[in-house]
Protein backbone atom coordinates (compact mmCIF):
# COMPACT_ATOMS: atom_id res chain seq x y z
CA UNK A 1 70.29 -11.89 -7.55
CA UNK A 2 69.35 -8.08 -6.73
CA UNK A 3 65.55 -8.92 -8.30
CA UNK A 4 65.19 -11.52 -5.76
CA UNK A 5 65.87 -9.61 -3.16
CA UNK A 6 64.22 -6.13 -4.19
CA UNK A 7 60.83 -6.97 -2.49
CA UNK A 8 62.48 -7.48 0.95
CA UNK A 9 64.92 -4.77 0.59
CA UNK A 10 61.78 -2.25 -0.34
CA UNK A 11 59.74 -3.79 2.67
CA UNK A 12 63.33 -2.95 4.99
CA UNK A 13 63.17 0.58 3.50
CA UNK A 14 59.93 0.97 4.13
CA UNK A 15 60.09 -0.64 7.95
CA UNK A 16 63.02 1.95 9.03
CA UNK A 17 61.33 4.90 7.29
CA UNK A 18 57.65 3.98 9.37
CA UNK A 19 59.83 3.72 12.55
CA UNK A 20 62.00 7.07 11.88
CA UNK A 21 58.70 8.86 10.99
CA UNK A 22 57.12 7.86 14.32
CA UNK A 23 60.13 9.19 15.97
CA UNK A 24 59.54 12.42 14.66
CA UNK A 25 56.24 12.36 15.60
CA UNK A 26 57.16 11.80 19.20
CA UNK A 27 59.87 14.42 19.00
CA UNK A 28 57.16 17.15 17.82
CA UNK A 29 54.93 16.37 20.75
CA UNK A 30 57.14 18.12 22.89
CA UNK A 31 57.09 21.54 20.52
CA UNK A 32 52.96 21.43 20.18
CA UNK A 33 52.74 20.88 24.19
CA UNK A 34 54.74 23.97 24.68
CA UNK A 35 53.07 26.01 21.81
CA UNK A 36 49.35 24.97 23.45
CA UNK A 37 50.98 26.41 26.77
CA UNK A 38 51.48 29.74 24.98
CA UNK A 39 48.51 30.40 22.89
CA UNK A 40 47.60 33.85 23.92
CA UNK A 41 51.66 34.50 23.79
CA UNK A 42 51.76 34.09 20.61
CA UNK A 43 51.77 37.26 18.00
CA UNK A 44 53.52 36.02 14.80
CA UNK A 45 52.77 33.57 12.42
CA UNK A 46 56.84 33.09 11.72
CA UNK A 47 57.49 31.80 15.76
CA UNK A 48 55.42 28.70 14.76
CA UNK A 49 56.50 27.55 11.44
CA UNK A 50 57.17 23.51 12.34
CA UNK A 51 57.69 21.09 9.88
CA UNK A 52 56.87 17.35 10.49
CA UNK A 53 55.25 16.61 7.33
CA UNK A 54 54.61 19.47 5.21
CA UNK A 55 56.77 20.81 2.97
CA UNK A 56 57.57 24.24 4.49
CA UNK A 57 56.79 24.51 8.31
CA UNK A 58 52.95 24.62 7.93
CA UNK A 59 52.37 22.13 10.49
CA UNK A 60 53.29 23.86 13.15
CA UNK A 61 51.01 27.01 12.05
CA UNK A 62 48.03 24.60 11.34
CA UNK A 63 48.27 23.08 14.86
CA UNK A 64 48.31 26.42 16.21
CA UNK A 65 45.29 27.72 14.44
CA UNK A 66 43.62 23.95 15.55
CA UNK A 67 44.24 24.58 19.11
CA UNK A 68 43.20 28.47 18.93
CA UNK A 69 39.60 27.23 17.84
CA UNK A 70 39.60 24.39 20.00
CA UNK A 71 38.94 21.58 17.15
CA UNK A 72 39.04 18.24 18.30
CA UNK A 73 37.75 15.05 15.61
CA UNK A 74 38.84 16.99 12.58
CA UNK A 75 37.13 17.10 9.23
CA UNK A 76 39.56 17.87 6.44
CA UNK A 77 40.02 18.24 2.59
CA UNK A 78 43.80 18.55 0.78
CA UNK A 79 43.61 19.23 -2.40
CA UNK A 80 47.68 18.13 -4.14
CA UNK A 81 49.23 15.92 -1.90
CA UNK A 82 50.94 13.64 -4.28
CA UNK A 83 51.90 10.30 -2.21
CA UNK A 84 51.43 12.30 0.95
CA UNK A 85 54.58 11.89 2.40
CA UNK A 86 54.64 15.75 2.56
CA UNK A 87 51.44 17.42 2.58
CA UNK A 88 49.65 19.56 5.30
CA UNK A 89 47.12 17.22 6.48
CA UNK A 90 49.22 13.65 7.47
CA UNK A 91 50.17 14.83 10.83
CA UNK A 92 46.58 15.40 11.66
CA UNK A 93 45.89 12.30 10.32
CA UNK A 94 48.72 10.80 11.72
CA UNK A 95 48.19 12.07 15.34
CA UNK A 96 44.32 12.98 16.11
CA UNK A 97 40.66 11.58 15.71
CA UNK A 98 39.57 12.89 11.81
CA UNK A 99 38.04 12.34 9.01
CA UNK A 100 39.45 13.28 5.86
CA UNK A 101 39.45 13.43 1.90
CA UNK A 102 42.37 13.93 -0.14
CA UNK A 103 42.18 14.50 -3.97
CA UNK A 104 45.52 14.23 -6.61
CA UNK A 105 46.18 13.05 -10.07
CA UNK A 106 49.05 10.71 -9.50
CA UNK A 107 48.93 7.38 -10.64
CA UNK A 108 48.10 4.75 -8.24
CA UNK A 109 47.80 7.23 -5.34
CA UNK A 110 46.08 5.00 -2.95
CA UNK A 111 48.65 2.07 -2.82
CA UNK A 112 51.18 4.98 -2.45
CA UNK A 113 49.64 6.69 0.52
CA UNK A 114 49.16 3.46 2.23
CA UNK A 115 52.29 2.76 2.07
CA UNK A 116 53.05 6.24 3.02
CA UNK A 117 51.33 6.74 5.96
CA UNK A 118 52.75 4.77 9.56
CA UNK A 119 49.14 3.45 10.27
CA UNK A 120 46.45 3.74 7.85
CA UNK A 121 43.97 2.08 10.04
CA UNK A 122 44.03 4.53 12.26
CA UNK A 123 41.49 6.97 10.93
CA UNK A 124 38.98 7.38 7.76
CA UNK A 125 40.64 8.53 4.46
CA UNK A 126 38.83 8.72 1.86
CA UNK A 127 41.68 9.01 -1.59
CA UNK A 128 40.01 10.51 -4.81
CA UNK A 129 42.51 9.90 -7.10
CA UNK A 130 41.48 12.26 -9.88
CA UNK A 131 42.50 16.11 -11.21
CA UNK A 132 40.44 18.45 -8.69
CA UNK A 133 39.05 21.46 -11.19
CA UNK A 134 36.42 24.11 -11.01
CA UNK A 135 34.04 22.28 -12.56
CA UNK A 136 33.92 18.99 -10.47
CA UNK A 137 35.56 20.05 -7.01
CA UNK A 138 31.68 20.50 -5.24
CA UNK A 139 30.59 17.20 -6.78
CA UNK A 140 33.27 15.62 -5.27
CA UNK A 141 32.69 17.41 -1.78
CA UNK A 142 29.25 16.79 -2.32
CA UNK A 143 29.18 13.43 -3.54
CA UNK A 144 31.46 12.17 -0.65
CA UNK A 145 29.60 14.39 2.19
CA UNK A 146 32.68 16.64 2.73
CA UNK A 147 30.50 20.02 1.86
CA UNK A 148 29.51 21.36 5.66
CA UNK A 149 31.19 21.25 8.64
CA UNK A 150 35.10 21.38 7.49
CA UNK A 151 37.85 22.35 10.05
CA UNK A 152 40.92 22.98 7.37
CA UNK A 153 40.67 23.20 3.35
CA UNK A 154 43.69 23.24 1.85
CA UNK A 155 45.00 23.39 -1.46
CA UNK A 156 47.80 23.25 -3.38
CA UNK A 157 48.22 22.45 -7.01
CA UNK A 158 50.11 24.70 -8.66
CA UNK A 159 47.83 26.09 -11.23
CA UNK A 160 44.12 26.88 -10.91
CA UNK A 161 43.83 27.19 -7.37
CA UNK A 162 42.83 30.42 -7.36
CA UNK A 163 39.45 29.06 -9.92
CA UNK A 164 38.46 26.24 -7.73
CA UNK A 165 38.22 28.63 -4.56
CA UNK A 166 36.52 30.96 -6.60
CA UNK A 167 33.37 28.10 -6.99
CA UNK A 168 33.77 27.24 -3.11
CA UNK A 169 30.59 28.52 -1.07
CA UNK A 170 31.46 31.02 1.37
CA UNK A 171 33.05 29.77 4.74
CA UNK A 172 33.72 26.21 3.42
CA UNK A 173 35.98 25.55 6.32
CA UNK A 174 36.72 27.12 10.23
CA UNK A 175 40.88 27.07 8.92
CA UNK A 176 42.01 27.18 4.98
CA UNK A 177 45.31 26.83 3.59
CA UNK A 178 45.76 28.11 -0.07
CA UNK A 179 49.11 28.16 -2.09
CA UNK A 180 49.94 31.85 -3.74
CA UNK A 181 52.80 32.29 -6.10
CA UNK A 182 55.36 34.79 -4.38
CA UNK A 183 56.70 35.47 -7.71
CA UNK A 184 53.86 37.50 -8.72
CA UNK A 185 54.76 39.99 -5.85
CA UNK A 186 53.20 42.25 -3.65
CA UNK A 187 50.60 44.42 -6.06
CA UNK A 188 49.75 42.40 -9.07
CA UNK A 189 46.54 41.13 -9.23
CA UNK A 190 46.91 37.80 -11.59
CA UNK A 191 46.32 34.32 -11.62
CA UNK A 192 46.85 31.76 -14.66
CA UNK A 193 44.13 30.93 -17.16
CA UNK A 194 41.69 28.65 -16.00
CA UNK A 195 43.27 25.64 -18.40
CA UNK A 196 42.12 22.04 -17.65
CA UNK A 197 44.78 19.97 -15.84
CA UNK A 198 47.23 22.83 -15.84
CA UNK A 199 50.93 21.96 -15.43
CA UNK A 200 53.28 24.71 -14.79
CA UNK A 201 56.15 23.01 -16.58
CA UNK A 202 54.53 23.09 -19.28
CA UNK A 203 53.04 26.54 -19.21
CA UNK A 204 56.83 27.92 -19.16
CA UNK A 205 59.35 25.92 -19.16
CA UNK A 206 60.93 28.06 -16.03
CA UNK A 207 57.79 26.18 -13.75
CA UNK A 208 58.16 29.83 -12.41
CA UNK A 209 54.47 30.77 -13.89
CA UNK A 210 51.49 29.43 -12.09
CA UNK A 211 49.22 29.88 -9.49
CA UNK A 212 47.38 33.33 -7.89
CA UNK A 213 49.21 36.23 -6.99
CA UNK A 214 49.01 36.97 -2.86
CA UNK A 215 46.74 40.09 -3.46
CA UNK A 216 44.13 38.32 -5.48
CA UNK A 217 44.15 35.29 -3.12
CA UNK A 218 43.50 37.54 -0.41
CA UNK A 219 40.67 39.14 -2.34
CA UNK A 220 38.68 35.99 -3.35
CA UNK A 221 39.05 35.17 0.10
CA UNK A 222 37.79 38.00 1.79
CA UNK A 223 34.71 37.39 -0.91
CA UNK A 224 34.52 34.38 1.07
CA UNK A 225 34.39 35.28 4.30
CA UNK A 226 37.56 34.78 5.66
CA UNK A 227 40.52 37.02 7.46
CA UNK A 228 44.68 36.78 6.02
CA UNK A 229 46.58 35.55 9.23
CA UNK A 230 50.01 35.27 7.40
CA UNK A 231 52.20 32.47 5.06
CA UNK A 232 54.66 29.97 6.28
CA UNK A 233 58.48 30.64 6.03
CA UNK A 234 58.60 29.99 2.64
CA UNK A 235 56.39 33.01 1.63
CA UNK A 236 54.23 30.43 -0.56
CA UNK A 237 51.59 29.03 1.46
CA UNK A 238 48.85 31.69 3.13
CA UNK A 239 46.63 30.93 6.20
CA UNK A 240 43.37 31.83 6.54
CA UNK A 241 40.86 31.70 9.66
CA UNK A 242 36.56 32.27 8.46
CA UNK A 243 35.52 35.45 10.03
CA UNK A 244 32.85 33.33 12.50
CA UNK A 245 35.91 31.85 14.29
CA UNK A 246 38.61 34.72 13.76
CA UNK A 247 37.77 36.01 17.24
CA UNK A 248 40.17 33.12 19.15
CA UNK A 249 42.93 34.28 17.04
CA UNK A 250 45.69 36.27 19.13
CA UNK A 251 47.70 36.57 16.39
CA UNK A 252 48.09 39.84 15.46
CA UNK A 253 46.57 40.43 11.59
CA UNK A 254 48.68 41.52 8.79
CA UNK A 255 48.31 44.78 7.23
CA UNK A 256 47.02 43.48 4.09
CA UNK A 257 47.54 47.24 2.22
CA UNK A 258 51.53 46.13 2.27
CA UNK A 259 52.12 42.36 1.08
CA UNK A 260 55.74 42.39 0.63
CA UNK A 261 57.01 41.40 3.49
CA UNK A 262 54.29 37.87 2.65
CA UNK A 263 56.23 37.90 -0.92
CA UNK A 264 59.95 38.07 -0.46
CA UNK A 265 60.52 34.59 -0.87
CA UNK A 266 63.98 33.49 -1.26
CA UNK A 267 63.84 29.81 -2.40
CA UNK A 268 65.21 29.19 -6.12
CA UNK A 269 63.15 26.57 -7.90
CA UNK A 270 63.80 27.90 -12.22
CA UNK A 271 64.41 25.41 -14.65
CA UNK A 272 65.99 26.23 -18.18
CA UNK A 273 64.95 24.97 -21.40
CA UNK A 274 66.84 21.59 -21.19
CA UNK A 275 64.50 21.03 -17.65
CA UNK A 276 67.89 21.73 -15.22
CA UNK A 277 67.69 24.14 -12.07
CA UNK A 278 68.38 27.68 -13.56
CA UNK A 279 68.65 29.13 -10.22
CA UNK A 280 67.50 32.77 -11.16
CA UNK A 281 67.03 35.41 -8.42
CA UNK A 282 63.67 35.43 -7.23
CA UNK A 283 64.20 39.22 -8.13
CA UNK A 284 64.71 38.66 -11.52
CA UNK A 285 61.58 36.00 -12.08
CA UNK A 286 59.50 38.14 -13.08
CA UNK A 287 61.67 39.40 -16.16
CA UNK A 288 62.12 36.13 -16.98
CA UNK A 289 58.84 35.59 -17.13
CA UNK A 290 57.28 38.55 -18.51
CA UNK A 291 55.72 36.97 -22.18
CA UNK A 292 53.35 34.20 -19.78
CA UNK A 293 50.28 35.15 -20.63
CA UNK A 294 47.46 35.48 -16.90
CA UNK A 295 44.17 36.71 -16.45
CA UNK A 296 44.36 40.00 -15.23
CA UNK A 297 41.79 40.20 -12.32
CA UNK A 298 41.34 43.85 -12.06
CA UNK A 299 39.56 43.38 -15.44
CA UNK A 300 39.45 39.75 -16.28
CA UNK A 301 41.42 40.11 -19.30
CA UNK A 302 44.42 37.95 -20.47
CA UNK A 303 47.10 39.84 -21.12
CA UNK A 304 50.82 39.37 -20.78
CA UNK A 305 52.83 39.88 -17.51
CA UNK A 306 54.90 42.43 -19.21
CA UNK A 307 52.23 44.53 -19.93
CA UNK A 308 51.45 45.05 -16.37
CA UNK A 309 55.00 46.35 -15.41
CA UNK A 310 54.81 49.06 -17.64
């Protein structure tokens, strides 16, 4: 009897989750009028941490950094954004004239962002449904005329992020959003090997080991033109605005000599051996992760973490 009725039940689901999701997009209208209203007010990143969509408060920081420079139609690219249901793009897409391209491994990703998204009519998405790596990520910009003119690049994969920005031309987007691994800390200068369709599970089986260390990010960004405005709450996503379009910025600009206060983060997330949540101390991560072997950026060596903390 329940296989009969699965279809309708999962098109009910689906109806009540559309309508709540629209509510919340009329309930955040009222918090984006009143942070437009107080642009030049505003002088810290962590007053403006709103979540709608993303995981971790980024819309509200991305809105803010949208109506600092003035963007109207918006041209995007989101790089890891799974079914989309969380990711830091859908509320633009969601609520303003743009044109974007999203890019993620999962399996049948475009049935499951149509169904994700309230109205995919709306706007033009186009859904590359493919690993994003250094060594196709500017054909696919390229091929699919996404390669000048961007508003917000942002990605977040949990591995070689830090190797696909590196091959990025300089000032690829106005606004770009890159994932950093708080783990790392304030002063090491690491990311992981550049391994093809990286996993961080399997890398350690902790999933604590992936991903660019703040200080690097902010290196390979300032390579590429662009000025650190701060991360979201969750000390694991970092804002950037290019240096041509920095000047409409009020925030004021982190001291980028002292990144701890960007790398306390306080969310637990380890797995043990048998895949359960651990629960570690962020404190004690890097212990625990000491024998992962990452490129050491200060020479580009690999080496292991615990040969840094000497």
């Amino acid at each position: 009897m329940y296989n009969i009725f699965k279809p309708l039940l999962k098109k009910f689901e689906s109806f009540i989750l559309k309508n709540f999701e629209k509510q919340k997009i009329q309930v955040s209208k009222n918090f984006f009028l009143n942070l437009e209203l107080n642009l030049d007010k505003i002088e810290n990143i962590d007053s403006i941490n709103y979540k709608v969509f993303s995981q971790n408060g980024e819309d509200g920081i991305i809105q803010y950094l949208i109506k600092s420079l003035k963007l109207k139609k918006i041209k995007f690219v989101e790089i890891g954004t799974e079914d989309y249901s969380e990711s830091n793009t859908r509320y633009i897409f969601e609520t303003t004239r743009c044109d974007g391209l999203i890019i993620d491994p999962l399996k049948n990703l475009k049935d499951k962002v149509k169904n994700t998204v309230t109205n995919f009519w709306k706007n033009n998405l186009l859904i590359i449904n493919d690993f994003a790596s250094p060594s196709n990520i500017n054909l696919i910009l390229e091929k699919n005329n996404f390669n000048n003119n961007i508003d917000l690049f942002s990605i977040d994969i949990d591995g070689v992020d830090y190797w696909i920005i590196k091959e990025l031309k300089k000032n690829i987007s106005k606004i770009f959003v890159a994932e950093y691994n708080p783990y790392f800390g304030p002063d090491l200068e690491i990311t992981v090997p550049n391994i093809e369709n990286f996993n961080r599970s399997s890398y350690h089986y902790s999933n604590l080991c992936f991903g660019v260390s703040l200080k690097s990010l902010i290196k390979i960004m300032i390579e590429k033109n662009y000025t650190f405005v701060g991360s979201n709450e969750f000390r694991n996503n970092a804002f950037f605005v290019s240096n041509e379009h920095i000047s409409n910025i009020k925030l004021k600009i982190p001291n980028i000599q002292n990144l701890e206060e960007f790398t306390d983060a306080t969310f637990k997330e380890s797995r043990n051996k048998d895949g359960n949540l651990s629960l570690i101390e962020p404190k004690k991560i890097l212990n625990k992760i000491r024998n992962c072997e990452v490129i050491n950026l200060k020479n580009n060596q690999l080496v292991k973490i615990n040969e840094l903390l000497k």
